[in-house]
ModelCIF file with pLDDT and N, C-alpha, C, O atoms, coordinates in Angstrom:
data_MODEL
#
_entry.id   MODEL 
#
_entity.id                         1 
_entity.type                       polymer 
_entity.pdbx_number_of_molecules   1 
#
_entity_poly.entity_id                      1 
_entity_poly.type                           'polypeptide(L)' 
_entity_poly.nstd_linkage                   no 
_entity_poly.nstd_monomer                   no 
_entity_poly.pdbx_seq_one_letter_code       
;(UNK)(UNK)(UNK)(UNK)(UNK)(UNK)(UNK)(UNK)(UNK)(UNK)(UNK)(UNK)(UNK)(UNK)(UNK)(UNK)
(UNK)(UNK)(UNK)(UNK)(UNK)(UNK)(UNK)(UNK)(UNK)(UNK)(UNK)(UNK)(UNK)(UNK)(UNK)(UNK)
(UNK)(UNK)(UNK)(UNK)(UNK)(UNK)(UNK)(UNK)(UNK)(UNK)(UNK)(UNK)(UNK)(UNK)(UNK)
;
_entity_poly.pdbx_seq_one_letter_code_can   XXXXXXXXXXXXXXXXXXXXXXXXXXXXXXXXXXXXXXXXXXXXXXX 
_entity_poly.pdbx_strand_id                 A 
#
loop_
_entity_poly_seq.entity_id 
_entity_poly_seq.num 
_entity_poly_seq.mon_id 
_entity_poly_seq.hetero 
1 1  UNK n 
1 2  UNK n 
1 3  UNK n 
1 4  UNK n 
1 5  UNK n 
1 6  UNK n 
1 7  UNK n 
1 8  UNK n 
1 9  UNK n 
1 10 UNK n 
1 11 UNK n 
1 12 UNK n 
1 13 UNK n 
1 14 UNK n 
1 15 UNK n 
1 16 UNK n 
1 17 UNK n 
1 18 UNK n 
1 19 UNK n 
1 20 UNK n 
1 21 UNK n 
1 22 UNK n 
1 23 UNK n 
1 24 UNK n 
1 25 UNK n 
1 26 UNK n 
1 27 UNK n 
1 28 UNK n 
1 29 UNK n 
1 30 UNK n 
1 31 UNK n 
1 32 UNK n 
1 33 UNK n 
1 34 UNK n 
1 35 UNK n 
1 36 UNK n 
1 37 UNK n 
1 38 UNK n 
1 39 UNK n 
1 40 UNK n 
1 41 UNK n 
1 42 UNK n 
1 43 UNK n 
1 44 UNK n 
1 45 UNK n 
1 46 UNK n 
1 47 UNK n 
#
_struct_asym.id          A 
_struct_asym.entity_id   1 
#
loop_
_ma_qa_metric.id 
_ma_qa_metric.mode 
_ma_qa_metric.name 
_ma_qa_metric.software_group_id 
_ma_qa_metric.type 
1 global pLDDT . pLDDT 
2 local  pLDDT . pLDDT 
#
_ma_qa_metric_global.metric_id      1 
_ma_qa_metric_global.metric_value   86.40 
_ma_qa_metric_global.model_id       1 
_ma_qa_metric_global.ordinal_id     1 
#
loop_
_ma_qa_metric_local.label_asym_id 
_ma_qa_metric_local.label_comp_id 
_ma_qa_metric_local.label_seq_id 
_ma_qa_metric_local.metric_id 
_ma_qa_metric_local.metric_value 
_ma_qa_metric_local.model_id 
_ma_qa_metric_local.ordinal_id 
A UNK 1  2 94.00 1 1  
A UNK 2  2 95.00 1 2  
A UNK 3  2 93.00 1 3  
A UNK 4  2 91.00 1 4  
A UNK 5  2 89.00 1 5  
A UNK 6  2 91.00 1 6  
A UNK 7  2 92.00 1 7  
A UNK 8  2 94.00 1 8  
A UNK 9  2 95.00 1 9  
A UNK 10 2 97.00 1 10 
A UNK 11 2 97.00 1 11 
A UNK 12 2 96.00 1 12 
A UNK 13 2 94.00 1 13 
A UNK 14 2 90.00 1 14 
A UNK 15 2 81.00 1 15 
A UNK 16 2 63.00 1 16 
A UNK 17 2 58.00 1 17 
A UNK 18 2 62.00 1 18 
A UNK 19 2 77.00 1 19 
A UNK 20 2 88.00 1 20 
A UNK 21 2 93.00 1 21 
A UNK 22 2 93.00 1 22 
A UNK 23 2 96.00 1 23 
A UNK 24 2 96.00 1 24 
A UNK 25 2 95.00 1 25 
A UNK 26 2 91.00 1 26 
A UNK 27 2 77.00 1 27 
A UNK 28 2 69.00 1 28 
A UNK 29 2 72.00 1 29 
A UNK 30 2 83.00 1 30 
A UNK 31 2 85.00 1 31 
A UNK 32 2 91.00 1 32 
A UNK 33 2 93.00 1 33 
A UNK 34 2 95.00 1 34 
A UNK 35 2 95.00 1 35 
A UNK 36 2 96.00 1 36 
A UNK 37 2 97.00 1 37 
A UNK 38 2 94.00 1 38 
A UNK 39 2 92.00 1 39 
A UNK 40 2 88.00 1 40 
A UNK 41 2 83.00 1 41 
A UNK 42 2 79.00 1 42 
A UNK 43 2 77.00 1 43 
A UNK 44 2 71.00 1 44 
A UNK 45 2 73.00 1 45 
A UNK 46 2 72.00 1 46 
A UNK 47 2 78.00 1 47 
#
loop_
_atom_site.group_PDB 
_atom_site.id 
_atom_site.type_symbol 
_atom_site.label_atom_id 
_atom_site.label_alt_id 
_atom_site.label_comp_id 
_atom_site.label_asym_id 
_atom_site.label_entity_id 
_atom_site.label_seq_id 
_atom_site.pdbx_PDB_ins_code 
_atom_site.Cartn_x 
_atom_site.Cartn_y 
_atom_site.Cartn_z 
_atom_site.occupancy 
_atom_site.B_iso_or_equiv 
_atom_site.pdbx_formal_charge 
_atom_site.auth_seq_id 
_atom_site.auth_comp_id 
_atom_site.auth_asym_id 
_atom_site.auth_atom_id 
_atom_site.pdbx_PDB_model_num 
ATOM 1   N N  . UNK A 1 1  ? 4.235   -7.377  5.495   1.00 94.00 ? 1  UNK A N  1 
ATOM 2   C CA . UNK A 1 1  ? 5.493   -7.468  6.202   1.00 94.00 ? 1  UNK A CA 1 
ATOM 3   C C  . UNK A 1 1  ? 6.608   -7.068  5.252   1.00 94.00 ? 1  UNK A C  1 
ATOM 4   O O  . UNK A 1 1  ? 6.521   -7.605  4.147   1.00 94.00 ? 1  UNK A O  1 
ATOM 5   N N  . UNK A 1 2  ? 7.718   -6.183  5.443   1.00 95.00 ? 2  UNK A N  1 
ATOM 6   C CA . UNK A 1 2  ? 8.814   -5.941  4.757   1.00 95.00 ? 2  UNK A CA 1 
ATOM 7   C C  . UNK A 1 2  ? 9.789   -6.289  5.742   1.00 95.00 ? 2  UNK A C  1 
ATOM 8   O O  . UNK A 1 2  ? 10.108  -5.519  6.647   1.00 95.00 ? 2  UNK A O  1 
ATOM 9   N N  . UNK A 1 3  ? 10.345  -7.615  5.561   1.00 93.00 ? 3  UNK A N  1 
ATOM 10  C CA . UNK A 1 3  ? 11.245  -8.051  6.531   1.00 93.00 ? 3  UNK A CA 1 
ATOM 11  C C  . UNK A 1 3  ? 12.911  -8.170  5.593   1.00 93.00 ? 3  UNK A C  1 
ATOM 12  O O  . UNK A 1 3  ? 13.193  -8.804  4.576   1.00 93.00 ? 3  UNK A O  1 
ATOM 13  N N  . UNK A 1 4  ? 13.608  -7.421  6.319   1.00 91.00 ? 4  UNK A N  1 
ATOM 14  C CA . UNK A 1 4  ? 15.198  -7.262  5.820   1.00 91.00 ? 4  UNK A CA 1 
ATOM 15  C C  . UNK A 1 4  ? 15.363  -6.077  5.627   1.00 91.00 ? 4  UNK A C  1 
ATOM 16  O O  . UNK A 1 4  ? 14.415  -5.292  5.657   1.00 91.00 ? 4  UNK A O  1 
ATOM 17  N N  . UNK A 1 5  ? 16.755  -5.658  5.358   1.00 89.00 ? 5  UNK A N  1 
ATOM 18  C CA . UNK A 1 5  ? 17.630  -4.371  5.390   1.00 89.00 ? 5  UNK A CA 1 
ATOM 19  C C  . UNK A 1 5  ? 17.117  -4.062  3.710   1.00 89.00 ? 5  UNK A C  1 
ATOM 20  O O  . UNK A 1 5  ? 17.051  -4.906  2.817   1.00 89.00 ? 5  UNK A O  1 
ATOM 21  N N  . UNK A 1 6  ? 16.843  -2.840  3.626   1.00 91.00 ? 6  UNK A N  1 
ATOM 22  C CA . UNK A 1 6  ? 16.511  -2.510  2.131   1.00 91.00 ? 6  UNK A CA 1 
ATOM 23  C C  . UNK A 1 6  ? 16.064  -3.415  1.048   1.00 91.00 ? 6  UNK A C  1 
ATOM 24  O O  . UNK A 1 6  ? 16.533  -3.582  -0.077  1.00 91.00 ? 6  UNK A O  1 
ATOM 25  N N  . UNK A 1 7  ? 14.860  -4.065  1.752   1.00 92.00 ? 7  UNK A N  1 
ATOM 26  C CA . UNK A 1 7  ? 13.958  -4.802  0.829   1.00 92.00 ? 7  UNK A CA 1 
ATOM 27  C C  . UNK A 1 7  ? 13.445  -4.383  0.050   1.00 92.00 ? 7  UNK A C  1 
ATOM 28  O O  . UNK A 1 7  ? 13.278  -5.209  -0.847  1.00 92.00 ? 7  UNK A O  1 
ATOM 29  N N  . UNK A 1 8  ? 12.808  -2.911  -0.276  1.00 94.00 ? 8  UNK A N  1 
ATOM 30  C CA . UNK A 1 8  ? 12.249  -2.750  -1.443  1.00 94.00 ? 8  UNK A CA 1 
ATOM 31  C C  . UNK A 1 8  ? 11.087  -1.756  -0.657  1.00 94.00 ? 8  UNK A C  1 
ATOM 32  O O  . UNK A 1 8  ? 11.314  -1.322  0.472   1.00 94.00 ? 8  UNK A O  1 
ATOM 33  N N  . UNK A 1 9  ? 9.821   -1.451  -1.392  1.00 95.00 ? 9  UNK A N  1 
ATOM 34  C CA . UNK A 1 9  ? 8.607   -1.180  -1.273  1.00 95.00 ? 9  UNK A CA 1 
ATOM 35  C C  . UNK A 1 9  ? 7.405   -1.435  -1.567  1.00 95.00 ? 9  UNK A C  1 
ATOM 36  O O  . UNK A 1 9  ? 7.170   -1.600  -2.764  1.00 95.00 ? 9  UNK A O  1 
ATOM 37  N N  . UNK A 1 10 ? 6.381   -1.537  -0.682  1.00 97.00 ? 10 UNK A N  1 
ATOM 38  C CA . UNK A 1 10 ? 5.250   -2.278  -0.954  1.00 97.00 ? 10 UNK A CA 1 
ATOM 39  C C  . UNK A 1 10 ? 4.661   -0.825  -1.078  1.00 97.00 ? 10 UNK A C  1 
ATOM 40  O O  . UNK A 1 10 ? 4.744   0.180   -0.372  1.00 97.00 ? 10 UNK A O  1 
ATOM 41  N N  . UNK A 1 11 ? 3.900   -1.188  -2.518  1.00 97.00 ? 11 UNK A N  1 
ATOM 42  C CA . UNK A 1 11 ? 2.198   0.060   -2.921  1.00 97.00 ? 11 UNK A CA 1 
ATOM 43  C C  . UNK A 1 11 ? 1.491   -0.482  -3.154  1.00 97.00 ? 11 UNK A C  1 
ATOM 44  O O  . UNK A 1 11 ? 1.773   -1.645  -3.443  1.00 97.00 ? 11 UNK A O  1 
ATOM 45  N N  . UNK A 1 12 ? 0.485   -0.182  -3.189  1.00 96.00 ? 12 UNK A N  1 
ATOM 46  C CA . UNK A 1 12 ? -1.222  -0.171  -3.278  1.00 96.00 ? 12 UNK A CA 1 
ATOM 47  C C  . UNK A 1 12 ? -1.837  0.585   -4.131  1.00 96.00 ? 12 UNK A C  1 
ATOM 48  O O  . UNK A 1 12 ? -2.206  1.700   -3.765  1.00 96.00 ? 12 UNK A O  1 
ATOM 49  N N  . UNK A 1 13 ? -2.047  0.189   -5.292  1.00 94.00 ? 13 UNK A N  1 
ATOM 50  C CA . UNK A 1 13 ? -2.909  1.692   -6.548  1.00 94.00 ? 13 UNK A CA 1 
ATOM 51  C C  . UNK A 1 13 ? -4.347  0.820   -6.434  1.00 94.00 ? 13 UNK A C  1 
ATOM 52  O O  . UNK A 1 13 ? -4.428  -0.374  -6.146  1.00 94.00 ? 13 UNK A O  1 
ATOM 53  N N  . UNK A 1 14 ? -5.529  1.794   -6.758  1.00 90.00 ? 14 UNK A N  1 
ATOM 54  C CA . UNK A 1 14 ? -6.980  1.708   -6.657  1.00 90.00 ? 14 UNK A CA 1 
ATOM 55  C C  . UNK A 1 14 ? -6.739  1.541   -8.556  1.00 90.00 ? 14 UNK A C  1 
ATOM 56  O O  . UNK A 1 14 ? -5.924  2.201   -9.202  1.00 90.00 ? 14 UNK A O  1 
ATOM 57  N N  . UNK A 1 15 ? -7.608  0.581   -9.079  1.00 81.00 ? 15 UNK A N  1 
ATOM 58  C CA . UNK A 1 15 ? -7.808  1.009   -10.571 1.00 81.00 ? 15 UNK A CA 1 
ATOM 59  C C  . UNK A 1 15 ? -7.990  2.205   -11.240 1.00 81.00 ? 15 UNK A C  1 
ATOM 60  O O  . UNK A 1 15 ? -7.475  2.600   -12.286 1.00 81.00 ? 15 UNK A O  1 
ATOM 61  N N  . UNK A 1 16 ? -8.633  2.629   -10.644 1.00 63.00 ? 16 UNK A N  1 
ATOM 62  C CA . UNK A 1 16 ? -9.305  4.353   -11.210 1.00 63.00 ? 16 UNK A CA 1 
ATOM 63  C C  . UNK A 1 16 ? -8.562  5.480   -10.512 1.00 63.00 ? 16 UNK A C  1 
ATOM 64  O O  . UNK A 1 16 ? -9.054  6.603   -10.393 1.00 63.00 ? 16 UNK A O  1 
ATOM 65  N N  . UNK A 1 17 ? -7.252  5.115   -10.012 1.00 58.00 ? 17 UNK A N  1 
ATOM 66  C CA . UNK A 1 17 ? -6.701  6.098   -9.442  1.00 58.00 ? 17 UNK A CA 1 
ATOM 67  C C  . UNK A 1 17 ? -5.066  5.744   -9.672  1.00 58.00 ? 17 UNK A C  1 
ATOM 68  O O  . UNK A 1 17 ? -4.244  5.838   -8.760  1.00 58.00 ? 17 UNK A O  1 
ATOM 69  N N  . UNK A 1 18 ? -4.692  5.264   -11.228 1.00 62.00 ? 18 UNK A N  1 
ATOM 70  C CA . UNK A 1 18 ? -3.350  4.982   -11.450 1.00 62.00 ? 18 UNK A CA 1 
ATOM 71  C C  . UNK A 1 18 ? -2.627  5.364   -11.359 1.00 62.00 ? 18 UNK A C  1 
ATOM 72  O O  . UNK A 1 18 ? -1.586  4.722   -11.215 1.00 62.00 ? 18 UNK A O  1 
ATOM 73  N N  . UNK A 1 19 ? -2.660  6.551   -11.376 1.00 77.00 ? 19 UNK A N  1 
ATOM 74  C CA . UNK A 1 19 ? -0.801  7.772   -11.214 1.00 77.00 ? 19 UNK A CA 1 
ATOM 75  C C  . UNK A 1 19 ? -0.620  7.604   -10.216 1.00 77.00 ? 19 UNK A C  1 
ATOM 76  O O  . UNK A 1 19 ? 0.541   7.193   -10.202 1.00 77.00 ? 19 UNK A O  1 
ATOM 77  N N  . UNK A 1 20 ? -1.039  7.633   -9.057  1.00 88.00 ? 20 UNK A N  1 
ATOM 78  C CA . UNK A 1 20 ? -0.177  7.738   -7.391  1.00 88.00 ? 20 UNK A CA 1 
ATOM 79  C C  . UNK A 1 20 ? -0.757  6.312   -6.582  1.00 88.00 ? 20 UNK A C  1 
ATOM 80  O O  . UNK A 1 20 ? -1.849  5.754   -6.469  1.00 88.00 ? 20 UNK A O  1 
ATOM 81  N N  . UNK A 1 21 ? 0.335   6.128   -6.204  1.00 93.00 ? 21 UNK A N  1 
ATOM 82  C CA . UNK A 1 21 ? -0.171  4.897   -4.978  1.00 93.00 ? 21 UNK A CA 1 
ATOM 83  C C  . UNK A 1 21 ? -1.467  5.138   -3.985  1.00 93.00 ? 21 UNK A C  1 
ATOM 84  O O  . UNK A 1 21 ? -1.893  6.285   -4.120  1.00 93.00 ? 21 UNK A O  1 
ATOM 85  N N  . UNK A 1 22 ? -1.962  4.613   -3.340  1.00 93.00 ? 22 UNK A N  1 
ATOM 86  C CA . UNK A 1 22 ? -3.260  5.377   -2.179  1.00 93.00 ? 22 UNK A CA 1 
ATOM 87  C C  . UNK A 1 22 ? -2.459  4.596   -0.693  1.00 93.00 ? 22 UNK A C  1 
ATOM 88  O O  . UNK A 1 22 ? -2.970  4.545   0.425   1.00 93.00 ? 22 UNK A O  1 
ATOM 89  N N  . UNK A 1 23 ? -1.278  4.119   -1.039  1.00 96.00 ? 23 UNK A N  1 
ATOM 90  C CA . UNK A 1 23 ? -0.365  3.452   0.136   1.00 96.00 ? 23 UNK A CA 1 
ATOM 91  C C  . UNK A 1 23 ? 0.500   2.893   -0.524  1.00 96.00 ? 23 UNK A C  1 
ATOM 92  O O  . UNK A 1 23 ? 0.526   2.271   -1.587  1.00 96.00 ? 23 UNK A O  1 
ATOM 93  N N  . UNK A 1 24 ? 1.625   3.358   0.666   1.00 96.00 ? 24 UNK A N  1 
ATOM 94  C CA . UNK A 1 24 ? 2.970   2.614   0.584   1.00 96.00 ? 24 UNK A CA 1 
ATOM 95  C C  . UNK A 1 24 ? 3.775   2.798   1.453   1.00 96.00 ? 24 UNK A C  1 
ATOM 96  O O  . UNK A 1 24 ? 3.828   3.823   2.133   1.00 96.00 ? 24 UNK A O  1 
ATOM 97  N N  . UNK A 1 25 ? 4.691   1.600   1.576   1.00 95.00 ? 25 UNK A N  1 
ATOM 98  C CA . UNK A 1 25 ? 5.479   1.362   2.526   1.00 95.00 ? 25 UNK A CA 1 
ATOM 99  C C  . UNK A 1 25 ? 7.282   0.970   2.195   1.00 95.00 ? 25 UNK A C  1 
ATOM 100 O O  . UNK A 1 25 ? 7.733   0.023   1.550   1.00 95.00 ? 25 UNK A O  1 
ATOM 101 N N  . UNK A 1 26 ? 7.690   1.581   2.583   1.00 91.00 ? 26 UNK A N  1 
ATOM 102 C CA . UNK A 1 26 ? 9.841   1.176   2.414   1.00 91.00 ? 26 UNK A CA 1 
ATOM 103 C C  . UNK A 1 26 ? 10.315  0.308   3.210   1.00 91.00 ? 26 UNK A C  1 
ATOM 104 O O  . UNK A 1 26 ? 11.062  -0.571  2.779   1.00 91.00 ? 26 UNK A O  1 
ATOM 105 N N  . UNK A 1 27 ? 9.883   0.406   4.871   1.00 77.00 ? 27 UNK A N  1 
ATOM 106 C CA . UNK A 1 27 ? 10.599  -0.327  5.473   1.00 77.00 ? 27 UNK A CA 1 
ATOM 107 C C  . UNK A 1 27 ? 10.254  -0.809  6.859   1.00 77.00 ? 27 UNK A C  1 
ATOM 108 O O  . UNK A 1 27 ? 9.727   0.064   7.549   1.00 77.00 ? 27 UNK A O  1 
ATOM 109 N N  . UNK A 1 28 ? 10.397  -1.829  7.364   1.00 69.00 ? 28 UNK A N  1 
ATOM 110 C CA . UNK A 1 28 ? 10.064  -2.526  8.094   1.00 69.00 ? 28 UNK A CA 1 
ATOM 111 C C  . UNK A 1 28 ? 10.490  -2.300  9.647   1.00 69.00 ? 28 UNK A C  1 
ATOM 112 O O  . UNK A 1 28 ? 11.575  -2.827  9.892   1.00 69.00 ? 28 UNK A O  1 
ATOM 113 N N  . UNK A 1 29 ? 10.095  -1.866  10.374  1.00 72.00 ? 29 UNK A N  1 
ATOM 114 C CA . UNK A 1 29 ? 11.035  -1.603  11.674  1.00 72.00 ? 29 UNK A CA 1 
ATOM 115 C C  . UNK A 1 29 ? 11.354  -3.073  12.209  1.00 72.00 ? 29 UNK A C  1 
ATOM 116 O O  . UNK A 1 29 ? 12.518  -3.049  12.607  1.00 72.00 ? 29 UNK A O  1 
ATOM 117 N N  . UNK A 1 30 ? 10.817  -4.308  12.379  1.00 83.00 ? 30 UNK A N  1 
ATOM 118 C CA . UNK A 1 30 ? 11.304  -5.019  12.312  1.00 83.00 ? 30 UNK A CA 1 
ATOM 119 C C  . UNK A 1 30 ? 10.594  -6.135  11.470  1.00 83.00 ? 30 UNK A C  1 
ATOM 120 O O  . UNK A 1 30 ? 9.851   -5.735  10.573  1.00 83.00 ? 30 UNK A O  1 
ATOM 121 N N  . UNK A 1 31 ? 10.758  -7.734  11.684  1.00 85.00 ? 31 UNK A N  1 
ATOM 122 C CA . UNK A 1 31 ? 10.079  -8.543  10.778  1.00 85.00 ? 31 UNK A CA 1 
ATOM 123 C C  . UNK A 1 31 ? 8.704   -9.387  10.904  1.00 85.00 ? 31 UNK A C  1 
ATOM 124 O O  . UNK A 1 31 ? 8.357   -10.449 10.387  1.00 85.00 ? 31 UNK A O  1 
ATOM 125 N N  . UNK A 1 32 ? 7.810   -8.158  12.137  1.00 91.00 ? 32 UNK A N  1 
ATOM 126 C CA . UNK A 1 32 ? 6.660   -8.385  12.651  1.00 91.00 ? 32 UNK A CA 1 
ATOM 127 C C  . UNK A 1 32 ? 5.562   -8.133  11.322  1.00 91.00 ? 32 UNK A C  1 
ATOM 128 O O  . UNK A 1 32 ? 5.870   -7.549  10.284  1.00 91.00 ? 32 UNK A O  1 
ATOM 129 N N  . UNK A 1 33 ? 4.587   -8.562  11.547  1.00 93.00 ? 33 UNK A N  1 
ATOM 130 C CA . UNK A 1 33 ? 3.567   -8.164  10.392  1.00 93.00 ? 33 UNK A CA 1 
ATOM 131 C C  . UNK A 1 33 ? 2.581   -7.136  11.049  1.00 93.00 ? 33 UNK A C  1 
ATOM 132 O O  . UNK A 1 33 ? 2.444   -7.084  12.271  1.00 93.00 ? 33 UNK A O  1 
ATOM 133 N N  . UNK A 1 34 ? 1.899   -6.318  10.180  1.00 95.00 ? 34 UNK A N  1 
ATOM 134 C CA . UNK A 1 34 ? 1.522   -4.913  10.364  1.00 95.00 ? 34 UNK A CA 1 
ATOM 135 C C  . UNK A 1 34 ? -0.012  -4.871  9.399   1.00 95.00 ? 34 UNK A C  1 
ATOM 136 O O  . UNK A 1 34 ? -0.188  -5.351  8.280   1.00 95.00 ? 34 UNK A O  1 
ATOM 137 N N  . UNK A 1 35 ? -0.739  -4.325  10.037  1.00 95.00 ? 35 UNK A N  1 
ATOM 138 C CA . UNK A 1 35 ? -2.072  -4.505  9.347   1.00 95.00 ? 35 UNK A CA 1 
ATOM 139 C C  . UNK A 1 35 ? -2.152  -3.093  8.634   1.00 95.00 ? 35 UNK A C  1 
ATOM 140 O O  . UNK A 1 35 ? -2.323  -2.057  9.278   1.00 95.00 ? 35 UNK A O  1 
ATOM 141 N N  . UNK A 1 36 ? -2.020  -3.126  7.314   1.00 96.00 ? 36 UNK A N  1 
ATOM 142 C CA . UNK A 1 36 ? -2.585  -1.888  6.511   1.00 96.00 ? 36 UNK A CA 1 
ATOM 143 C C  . UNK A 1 36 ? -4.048  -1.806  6.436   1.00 96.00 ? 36 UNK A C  1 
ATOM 144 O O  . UNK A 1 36 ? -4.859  -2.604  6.906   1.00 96.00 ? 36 UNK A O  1 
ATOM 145 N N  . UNK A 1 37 ? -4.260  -0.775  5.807   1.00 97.00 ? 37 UNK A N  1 
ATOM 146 C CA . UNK A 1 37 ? -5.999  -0.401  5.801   1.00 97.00 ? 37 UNK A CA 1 
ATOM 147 C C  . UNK A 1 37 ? -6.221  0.842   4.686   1.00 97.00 ? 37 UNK A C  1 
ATOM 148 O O  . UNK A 1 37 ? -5.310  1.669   4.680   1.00 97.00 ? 37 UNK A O  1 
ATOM 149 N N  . UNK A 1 38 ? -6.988  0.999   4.033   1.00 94.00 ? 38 UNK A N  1 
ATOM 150 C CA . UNK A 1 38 ? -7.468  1.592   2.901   1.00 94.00 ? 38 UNK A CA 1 
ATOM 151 C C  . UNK A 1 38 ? -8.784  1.598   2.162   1.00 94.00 ? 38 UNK A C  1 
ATOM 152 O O  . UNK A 1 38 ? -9.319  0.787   1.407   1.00 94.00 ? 38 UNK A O  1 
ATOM 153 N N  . UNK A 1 39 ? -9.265  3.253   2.817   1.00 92.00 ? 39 UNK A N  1 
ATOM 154 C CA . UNK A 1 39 ? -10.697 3.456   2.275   1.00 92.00 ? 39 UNK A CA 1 
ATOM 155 C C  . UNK A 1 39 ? -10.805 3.480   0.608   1.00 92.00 ? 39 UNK A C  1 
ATOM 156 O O  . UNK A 1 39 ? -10.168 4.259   -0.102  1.00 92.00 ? 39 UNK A O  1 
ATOM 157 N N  . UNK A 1 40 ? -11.447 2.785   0.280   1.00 88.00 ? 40 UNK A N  1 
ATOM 158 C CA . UNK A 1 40 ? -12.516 3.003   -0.988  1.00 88.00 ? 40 UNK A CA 1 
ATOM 159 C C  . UNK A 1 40 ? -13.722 3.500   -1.440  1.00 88.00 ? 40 UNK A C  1 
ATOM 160 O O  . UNK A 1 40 ? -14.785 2.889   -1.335  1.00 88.00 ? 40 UNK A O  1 
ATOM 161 N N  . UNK A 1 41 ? -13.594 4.547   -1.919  1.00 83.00 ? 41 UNK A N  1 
ATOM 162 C CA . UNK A 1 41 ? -14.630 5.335   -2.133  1.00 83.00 ? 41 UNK A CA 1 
ATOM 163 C C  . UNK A 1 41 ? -15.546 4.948   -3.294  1.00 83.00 ? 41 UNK A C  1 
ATOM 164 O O  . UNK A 1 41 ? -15.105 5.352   -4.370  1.00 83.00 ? 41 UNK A O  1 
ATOM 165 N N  . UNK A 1 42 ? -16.627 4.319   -3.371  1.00 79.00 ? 42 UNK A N  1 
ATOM 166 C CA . UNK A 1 42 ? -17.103 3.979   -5.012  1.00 79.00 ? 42 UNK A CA 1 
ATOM 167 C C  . UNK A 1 42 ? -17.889 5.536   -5.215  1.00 79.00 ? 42 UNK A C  1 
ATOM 168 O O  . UNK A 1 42 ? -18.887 5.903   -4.595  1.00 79.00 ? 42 UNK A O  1 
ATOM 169 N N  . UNK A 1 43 ? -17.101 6.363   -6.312  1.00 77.00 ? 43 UNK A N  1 
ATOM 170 C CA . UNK A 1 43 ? -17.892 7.340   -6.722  1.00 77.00 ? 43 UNK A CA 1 
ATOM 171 C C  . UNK A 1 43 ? -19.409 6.467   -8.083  1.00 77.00 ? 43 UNK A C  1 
ATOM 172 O O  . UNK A 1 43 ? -19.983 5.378   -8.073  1.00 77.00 ? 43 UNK A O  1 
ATOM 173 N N  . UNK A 1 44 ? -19.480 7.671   -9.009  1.00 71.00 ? 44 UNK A N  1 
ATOM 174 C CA . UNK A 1 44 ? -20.022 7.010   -10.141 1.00 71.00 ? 44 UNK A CA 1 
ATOM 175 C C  . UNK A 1 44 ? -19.334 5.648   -11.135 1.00 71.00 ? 44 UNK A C  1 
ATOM 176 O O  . UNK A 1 44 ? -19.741 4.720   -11.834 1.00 71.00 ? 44 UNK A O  1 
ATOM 177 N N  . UNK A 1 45 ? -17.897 6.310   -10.609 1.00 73.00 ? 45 UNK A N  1 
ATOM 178 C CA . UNK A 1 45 ? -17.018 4.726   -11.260 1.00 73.00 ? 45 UNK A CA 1 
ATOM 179 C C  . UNK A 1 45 ? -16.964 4.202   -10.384 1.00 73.00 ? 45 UNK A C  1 
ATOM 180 O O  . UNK A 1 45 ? -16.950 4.691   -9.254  1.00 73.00 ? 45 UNK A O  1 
ATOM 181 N N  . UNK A 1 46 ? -16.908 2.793   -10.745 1.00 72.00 ? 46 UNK A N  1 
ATOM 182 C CA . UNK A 1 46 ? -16.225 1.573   -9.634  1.00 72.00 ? 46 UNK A CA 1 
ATOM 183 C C  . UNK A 1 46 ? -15.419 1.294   -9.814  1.00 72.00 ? 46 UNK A C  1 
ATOM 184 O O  . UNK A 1 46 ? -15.089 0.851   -10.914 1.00 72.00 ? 46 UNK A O  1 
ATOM 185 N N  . UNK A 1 47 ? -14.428 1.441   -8.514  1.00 78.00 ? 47 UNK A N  1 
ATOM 186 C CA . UNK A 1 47 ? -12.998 0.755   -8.495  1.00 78.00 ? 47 UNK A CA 1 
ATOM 187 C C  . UNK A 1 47 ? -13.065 -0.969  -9.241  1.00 78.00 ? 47 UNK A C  1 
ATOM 188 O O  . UNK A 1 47 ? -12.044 -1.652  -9.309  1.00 78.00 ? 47 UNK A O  1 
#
Protein backbone atom coordinates (compact mmCIF):
# COMPACT_ATOMS: atom_id res chain seq x y z
CA UNK A 1 0.00 0.00 0.00
CA UNK A 2 1.42 3.59 -0.72
CA UNK A 3 -1.14 5.59 1.00
CA UNK A 4 -0.70 9.65 0.83
CA UNK A 5 0.23 12.45 -1.57
CA UNK A 6 3.99 11.85 -2.50
CA UNK A 7 4.88 9.15 -0.18
CA UNK A 8 7.82 7.91 -1.64
CA UNK A 9 8.52 4.48 -3.53
CA UNK A 10 8.30 1.00 -2.89
CA UNK A 11 11.18 -1.56 -4.83
CA UNK A 12 11.85 -4.94 -4.83
CA UNK A 13 15.68 -6.10 -5.82
CA UNK A 14 16.26 -10.12 -6.18
CA UNK A 15 19.90 -10.69 -4.46
CA UNK A 16 21.61 -11.71 -7.60
CA UNK A 17 20.11 -9.07 -9.53
CA UNK A 18 21.32 -5.72 -7.57
CA UNK A 19 21.58 -2.88 -10.06
CA UNK A 20 17.86 -2.59 -11.07
CA UNK A 21 14.76 -3.13 -9.07
CA UNK A 22 12.59 -6.37 -10.63
CA UNK A 23 9.51 -3.94 -9.19
CA UNK A 24 8.46 -0.78 -8.21
CA UNK A 25 5.97 1.38 -7.34
CA UNK A 26 5.52 5.68 -6.72
CA UNK A 27 2.09 5.99 -6.11
CA UNK A 28 -0.96 4.97 -4.82
CA UNK A 29 -4.22 5.74 -6.65
CA UNK A 30 -5.82 5.53 -3.56
CA UNK A 31 -5.19 4.02 0.13
CA UNK A 32 -6.54 0.50 -0.89
CA UNK A 33 -3.97 -2.34 -0.73
CA UNK A 34 -2.80 -3.96 -4.01
CA UNK A 35 -1.29 -7.38 -4.45
CA UNK A 36 2.20 -7.32 -6.16
CA UNK A 37 3.68 -10.46 -7.70
CA UNK A 38 7.18 -11.42 -8.89
CA UNK A 39 8.67 -14.33 -10.79
CA UNK A 40 11.86 -15.91 -9.58
CA UNK A 41 13.85 -17.62 -11.67
CA UNK A 42 16.50 -19.99 -9.78
CA UNK A 43 19.16 -20.21 -12.56
CA UNK A 44 22.57 -22.07 -11.45
CA UNK A 45 22.66 -19.29 -8.67
CA UNK A 46 20.14 -19.03 -6.06
CA UNK A 47 18.45 -16.03 -5.31
Amino acid sequence: RLAGEKVGKLRVFLANKKTAPVWEENKGKDEKWRTGKIEIFQGAETT
